[in-house]
PDB file of N, CA and C in Angstrom:
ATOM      1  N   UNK A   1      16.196   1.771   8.551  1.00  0.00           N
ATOM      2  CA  UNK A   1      15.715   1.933   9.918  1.00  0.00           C
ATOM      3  C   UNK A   1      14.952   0.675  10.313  1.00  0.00           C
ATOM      4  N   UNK A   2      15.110   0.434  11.332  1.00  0.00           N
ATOM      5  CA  UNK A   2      14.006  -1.011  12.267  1.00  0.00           C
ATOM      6  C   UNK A   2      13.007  -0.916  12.369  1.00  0.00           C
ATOM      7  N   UNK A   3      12.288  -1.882  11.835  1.00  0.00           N
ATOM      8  CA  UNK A   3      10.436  -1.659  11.963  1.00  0.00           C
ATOM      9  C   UNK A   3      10.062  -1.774  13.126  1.00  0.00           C
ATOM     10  N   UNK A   4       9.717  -0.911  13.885  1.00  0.00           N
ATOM     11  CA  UNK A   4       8.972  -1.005  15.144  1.00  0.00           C
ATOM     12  C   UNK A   4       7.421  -0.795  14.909  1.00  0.00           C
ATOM     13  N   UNK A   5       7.168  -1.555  16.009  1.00  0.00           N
ATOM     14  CA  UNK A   5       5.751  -1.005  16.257  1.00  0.00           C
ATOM     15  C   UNK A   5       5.136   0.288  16.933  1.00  0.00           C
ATOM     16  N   UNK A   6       4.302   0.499  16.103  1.00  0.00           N
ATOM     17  CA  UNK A   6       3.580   2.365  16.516  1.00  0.00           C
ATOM     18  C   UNK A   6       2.519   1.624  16.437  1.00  0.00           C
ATOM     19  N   UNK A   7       1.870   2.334  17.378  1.00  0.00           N
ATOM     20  CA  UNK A   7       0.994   2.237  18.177  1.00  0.00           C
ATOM     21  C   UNK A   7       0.039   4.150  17.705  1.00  0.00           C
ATOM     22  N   UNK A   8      -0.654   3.871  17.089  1.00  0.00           N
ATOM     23  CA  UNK A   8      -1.673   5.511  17.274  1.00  0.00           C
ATOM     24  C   UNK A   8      -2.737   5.592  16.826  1.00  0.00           C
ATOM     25  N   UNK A   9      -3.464   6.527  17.759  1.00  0.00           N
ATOM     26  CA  UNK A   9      -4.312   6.722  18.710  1.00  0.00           C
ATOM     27  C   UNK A   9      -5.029   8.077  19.292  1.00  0.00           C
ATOM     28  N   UNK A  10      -6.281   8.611  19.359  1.00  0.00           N
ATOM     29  CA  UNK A  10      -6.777   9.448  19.137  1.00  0.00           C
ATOM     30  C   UNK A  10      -6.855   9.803  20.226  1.00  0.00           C
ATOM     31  N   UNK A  11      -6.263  11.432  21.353  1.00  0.00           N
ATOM     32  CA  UNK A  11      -6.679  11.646  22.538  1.00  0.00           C
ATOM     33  C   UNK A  11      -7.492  12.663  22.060  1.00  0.00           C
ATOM     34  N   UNK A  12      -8.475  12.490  23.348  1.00  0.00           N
ATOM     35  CA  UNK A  12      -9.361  13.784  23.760  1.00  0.00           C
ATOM     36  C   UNK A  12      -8.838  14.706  24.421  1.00  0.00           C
ATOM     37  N   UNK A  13      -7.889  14.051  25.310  1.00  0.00           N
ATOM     38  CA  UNK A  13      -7.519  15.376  25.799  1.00  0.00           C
ATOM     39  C   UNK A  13      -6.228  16.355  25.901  1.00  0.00           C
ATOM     40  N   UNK A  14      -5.795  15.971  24.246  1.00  0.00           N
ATOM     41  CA  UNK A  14      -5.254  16.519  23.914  1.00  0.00           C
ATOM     42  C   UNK A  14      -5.373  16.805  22.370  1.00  0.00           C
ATOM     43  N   UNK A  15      -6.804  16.557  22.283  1.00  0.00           N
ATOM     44  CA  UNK A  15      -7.017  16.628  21.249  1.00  0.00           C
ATOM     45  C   UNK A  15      -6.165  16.754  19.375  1.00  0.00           C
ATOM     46  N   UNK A  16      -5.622  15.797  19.635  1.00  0.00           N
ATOM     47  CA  UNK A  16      -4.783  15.121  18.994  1.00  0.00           C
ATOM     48  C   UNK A  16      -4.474  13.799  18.531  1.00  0.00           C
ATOM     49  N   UNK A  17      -3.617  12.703  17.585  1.00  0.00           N
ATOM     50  CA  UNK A  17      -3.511  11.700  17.647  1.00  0.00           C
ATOM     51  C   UNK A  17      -1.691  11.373  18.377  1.00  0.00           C
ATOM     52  N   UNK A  18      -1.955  10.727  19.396  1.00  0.00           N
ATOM     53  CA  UNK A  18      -0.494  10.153  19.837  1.00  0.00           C
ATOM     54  C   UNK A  18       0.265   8.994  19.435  1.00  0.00           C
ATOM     55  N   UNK A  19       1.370   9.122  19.076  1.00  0.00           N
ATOM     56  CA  UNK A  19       1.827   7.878  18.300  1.00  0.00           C
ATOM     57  C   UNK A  19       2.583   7.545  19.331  1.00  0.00           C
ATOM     58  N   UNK A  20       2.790   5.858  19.534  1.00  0.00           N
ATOM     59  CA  UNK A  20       3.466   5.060  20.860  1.00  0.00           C
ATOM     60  C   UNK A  20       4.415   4.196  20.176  1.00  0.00           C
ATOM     61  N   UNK A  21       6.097   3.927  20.877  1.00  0.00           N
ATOM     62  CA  UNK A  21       6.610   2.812  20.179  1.00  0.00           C
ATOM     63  C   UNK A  21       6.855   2.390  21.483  1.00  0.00           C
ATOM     64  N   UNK A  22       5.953   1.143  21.394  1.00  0.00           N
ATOM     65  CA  UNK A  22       5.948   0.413  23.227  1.00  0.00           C
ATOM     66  C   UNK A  22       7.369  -0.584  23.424  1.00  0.00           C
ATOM     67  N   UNK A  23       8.074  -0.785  22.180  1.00  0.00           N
ATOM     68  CA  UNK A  23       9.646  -1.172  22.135  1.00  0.00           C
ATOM     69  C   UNK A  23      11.063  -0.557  22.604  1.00  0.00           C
ATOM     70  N   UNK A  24      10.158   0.552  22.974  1.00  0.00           N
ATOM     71  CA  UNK A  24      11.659   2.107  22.702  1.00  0.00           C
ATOM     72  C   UNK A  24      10.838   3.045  24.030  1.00  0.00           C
ATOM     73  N   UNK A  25      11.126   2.462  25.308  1.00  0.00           N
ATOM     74  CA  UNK A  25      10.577   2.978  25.876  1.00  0.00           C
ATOM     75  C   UNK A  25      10.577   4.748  26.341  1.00  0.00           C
ATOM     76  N   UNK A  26       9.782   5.541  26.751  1.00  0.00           N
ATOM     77  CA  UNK A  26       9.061   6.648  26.427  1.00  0.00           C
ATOM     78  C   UNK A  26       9.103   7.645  24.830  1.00  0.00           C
ATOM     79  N   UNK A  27       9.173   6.971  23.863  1.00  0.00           N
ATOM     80  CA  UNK A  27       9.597   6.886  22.473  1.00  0.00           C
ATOM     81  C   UNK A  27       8.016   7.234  21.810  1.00  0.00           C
ATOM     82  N   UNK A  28       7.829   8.444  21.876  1.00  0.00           N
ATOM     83  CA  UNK A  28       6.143   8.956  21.530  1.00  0.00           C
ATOM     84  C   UNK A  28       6.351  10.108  21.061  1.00  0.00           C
ATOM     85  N   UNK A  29       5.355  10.407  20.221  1.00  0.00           N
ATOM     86  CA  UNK A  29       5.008  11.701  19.641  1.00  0.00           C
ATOM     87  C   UNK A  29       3.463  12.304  18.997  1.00  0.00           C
ATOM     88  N   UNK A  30       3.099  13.369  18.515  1.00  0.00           N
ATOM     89  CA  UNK A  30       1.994  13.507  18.700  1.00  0.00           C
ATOM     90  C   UNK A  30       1.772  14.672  17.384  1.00  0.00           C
ATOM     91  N   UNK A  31       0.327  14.756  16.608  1.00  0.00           N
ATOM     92  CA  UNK A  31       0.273  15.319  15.823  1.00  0.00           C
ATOM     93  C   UNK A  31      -0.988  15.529  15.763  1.00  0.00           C
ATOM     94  N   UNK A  32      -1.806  16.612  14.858  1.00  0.00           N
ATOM     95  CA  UNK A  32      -2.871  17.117  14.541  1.00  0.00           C
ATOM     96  C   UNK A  32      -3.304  16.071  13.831  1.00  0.00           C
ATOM     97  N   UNK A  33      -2.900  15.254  13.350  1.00  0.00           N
ATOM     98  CA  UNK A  33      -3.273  14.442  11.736  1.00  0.00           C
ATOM     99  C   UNK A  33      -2.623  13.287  12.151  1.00  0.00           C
ATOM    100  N   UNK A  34      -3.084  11.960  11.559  1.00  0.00           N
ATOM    101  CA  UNK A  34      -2.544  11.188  11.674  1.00  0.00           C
ATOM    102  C   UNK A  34      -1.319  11.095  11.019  1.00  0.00           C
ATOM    103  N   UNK A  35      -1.586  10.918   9.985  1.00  0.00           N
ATOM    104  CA  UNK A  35      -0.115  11.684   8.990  1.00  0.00           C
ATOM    105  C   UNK A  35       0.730  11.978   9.720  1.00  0.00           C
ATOM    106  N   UNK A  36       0.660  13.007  10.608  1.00  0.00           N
ATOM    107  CA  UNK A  36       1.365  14.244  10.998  1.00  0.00           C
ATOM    108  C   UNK A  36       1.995  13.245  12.325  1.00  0.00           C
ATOM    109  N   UNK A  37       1.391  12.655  13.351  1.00  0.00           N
ATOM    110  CA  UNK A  37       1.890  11.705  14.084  1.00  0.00           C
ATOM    111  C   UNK A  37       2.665  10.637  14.288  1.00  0.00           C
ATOM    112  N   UNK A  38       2.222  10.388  12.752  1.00  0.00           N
ATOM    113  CA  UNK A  38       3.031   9.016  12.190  1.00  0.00           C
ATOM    114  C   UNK A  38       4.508   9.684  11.564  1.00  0.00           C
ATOM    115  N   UNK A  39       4.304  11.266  11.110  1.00  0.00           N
ATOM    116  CA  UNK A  39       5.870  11.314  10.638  1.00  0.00           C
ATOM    117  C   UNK A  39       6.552  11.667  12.119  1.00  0.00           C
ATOM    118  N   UNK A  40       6.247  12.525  12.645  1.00  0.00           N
ATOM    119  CA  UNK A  40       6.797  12.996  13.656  1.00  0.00           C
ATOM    120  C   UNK A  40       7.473  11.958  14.555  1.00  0.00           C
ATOM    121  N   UNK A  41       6.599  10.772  14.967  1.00  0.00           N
ATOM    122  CA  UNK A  41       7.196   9.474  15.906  1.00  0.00           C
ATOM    123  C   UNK A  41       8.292   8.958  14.851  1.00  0.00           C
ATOM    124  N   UNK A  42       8.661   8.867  13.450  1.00  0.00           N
ATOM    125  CA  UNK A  42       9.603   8.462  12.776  1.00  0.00           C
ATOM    126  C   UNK A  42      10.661   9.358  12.913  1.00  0.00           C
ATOM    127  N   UNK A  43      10.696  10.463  13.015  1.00  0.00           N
ATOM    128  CA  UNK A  43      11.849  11.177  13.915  1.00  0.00           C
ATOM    129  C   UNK A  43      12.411  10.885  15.095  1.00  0.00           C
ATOM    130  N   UNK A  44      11.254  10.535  16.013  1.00  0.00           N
ATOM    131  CA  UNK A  44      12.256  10.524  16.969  1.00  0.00           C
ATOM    132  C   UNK A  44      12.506   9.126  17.391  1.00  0.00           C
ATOM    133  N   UNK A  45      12.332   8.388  16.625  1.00  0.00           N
ATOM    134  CA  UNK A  45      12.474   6.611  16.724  1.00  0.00           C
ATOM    135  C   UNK A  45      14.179   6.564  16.380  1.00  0.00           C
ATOM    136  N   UNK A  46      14.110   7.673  15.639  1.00  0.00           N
ATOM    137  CA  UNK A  46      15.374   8.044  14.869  1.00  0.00           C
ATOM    138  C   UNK A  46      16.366   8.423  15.772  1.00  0.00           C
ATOM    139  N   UNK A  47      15.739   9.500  16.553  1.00  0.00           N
ATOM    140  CA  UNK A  47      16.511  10.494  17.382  1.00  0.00           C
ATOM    141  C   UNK A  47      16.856   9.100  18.661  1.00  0.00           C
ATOM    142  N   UNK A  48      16.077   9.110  19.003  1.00  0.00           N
ATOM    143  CA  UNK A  48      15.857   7.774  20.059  1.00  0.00           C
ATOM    144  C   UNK A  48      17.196   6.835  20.073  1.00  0.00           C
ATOM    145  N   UNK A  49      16.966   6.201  19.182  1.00  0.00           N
ATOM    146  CA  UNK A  49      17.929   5.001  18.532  1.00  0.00           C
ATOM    147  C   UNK A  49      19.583   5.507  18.890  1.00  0.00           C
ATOM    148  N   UNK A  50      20.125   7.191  18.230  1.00  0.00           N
ATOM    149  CA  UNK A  50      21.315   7.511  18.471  1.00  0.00           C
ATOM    150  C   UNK A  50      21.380   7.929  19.604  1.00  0.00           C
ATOM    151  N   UNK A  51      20.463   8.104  21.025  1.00  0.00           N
ATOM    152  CA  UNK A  51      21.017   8.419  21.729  1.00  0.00           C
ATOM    153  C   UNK A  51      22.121   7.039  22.819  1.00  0.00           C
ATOM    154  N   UNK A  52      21.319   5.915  22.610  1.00  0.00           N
ATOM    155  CA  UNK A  52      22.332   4.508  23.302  1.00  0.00           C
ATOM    156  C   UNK A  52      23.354   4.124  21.973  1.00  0.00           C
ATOM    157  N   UNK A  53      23.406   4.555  21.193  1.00  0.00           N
ATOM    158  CA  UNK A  53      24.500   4.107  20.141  1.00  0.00           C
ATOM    159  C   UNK A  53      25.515   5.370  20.362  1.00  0.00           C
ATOM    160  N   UNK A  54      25.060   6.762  20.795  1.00  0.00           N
ATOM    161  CA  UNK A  54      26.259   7.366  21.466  1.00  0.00           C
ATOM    162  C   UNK A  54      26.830   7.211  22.772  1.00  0.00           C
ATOM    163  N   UNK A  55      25.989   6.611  23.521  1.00  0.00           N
ATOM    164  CA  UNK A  55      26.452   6.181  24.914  1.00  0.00           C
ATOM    165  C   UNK A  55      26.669   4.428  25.051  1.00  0.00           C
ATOM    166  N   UNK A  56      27.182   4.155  23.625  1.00  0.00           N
ATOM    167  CA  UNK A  56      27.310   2.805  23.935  1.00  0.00           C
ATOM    168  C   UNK A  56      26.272   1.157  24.453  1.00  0.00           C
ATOM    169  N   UNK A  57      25.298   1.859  24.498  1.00  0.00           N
ATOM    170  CA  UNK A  57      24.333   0.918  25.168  1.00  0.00           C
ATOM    171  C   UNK A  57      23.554   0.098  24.111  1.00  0.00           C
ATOM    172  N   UNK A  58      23.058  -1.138  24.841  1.00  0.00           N
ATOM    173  CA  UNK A  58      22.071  -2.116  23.607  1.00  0.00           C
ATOM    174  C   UNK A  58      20.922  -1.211  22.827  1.00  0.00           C
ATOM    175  N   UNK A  59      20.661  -1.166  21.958  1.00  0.00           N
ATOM    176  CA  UNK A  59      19.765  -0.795  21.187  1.00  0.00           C
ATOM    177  C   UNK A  59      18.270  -1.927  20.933  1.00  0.00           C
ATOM    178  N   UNK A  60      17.621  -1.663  21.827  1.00  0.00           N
ATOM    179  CA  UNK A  60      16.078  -2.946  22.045  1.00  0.00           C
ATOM    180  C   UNK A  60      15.536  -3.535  20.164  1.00  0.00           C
ATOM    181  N   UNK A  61      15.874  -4.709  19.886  1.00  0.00           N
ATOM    182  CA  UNK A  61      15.737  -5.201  18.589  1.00  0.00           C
ATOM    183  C   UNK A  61      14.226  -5.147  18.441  1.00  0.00           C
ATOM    184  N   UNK A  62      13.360  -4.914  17.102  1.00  0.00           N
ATOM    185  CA  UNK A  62      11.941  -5.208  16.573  1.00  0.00           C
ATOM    186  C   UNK A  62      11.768  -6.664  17.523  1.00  0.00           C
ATOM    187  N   UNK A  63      10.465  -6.809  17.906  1.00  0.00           N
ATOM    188  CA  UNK A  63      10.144  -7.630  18.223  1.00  0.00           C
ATOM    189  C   UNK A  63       9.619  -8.707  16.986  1.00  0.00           C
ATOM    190  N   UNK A  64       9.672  -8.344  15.707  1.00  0.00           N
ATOM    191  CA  UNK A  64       9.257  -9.324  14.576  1.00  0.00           C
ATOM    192  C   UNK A  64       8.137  -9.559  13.914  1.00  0.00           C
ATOM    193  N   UNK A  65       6.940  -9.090  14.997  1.00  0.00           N
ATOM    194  CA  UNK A  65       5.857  -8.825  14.544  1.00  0.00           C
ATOM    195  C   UNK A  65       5.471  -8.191  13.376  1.00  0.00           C
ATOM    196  N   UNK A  66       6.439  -7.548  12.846  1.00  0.00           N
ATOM    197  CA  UNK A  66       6.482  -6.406  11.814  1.00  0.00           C
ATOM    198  C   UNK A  66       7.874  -6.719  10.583  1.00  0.00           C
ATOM    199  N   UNK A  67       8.264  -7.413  11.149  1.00  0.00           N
ATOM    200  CA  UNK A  67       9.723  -7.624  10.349  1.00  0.00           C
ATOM    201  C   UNK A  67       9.220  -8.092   9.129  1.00  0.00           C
ATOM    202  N   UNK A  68      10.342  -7.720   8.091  1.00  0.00           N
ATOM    203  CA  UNK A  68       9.693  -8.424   6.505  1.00  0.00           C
ATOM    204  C   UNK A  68      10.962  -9.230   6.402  1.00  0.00           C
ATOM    205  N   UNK A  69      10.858  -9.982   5.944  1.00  0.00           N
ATOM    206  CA  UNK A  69      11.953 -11.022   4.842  1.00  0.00           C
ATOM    207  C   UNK A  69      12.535 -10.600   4.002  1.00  0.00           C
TER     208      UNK A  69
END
């Protein structure tokens, strides 16, 4: 899978932590736990990804910031 950047983050008012992938736009998810935020946004980064690879469309590359060698 492509290293994106997540982004997470503690709301109040939803008292919760929200995880953001500001690459994959509206590509968020949200959990009790950080843990729990961080797996959940790896789902749907997942889910995300096959929906323009079933409709044919570009898939937005890591910006690199994160990329390993």
């Amino acid at each position: 899978m492509p290293r994106y950047e997540i982004i997470i983050y503690w709301s109040q008012a939803d008292e919760g932590f929200i995880a953001e992938v500001p690459e994959l736009p509206g590509c968020s998810a949200d959990g009790k736990t950080y843990k729990e935020a961080l797996a959940n946004v790896e789902i749907i980064i997942q889910e995300w990804i096959e929906t323009p690879k079933e409709l044919g469309r570009p898939i937005p590359a890591p910006r690199g910031r994160l990329a390993f060698a």
